[in-house]
Protein backbone atom coordinates (compact mmCIF):
# COMPACT_ATOMS: atom_id res chain seq x y z
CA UNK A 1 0.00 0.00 0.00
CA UNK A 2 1.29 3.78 -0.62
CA UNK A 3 0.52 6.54 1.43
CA UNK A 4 0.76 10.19 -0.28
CA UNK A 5 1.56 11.95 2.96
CA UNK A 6 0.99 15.20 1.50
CA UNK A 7 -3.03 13.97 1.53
CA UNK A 8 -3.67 11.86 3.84
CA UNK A 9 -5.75 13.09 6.68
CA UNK A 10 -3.95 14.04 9.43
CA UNK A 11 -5.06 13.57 13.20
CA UNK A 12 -4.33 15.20 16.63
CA UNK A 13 -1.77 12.58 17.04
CA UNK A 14 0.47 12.81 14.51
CA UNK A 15 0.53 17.02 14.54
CA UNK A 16 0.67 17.42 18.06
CA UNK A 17 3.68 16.04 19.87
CA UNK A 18 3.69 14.08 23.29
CA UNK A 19 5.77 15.01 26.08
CA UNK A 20 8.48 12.16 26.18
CA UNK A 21 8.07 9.14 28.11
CA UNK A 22 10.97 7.80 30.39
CA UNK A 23 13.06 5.84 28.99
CA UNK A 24 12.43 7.44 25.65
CA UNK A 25 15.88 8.77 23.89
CA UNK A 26 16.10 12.07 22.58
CA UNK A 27 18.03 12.81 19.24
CA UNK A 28 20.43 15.51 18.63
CA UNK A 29 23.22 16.54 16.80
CA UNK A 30 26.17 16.69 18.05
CA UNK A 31 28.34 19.33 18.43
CA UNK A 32 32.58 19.18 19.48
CA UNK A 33 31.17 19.48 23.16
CA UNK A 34 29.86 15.94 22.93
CA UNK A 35 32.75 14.82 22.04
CA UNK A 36 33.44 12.99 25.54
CA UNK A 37 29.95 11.40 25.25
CA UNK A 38 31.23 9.92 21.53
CA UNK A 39 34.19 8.31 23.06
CA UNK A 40 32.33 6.56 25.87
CA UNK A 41 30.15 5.05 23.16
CA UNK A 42 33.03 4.31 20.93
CA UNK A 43 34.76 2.89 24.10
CA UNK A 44 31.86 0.50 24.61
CA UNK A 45 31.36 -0.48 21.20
CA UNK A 46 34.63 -1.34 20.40
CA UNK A 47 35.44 -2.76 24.06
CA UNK A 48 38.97 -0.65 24.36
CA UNK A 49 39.42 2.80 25.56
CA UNK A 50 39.41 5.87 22.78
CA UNK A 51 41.47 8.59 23.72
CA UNK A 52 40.19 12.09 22.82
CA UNK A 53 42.69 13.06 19.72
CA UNK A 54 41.71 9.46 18.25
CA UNK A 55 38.01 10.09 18.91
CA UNK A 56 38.37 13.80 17.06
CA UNK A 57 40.65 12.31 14.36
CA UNK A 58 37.85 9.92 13.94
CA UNK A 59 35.01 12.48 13.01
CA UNK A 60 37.01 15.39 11.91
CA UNK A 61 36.63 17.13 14.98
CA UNK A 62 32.63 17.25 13.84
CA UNK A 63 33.49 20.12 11.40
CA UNK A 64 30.46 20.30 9.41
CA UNK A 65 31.88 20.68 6.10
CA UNK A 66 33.17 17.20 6.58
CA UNK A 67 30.66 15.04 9.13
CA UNK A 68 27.67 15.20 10.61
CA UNK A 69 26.49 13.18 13.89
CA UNK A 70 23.50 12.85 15.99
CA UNK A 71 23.45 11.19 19.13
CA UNK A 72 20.57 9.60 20.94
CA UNK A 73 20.45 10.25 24.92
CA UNK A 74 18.40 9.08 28.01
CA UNK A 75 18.58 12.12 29.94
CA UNK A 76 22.25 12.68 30.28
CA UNK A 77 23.19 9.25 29.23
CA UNK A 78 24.56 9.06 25.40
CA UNK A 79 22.78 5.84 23.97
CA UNK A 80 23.08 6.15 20.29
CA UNK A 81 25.48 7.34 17.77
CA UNK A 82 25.11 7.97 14.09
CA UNK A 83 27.17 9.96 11.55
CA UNK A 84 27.90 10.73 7.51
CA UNK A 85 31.00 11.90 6.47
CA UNK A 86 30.42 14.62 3.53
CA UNK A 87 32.29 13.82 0.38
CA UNK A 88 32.51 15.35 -2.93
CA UNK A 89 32.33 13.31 -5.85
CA UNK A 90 33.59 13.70 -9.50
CA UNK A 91 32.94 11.20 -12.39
CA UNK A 92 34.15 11.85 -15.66
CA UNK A 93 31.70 11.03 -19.15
């Protein structure tokens, strides 16, 4: 089945946001600041310690000419971790 969102009917529910329930993660980007909450979830992932110059290495210091992230956090608590690094690409013909 396809839905054309543009008209289907919409309903209180969809257009009105809930307050977040507990538990529920909130996503973000990320900005150099969280840079100590991308290593911890590097550091789990990968079960070894990142250091910080590794960790900024890693996602070009999150200059946004070059990568985008957005992390996903339980109140203070960095759960999630996504990125894109930005690339230009040339093909000849």
């Amino acid at each position: 089945m396809i839905v054309d969102l543009h008209s289907a009917p919409t309903s209180a529910a969809m257009s009105s946001p809930a307050p977040p329930a507990a538990g529920v993660a909130k996503i973000r980007a990320l900005a150099p600041d969280d840079l100590g909450a991308i290593r911890q979830m590097l550091s789990q992932r990968d079960g070894r310690e990142w250091d910080e110059r590794s960790t900024r290495w890693f996602l070009h210091n999150l200059d946004p000419a070059r990568c985008l992230a957005w992390g996903a956090f339980v109140g203070d608590k960095p759960v999630g971790l996504t990125s894109t690094f930005l690339r230009t690409l040339t093909v000849r013909g």
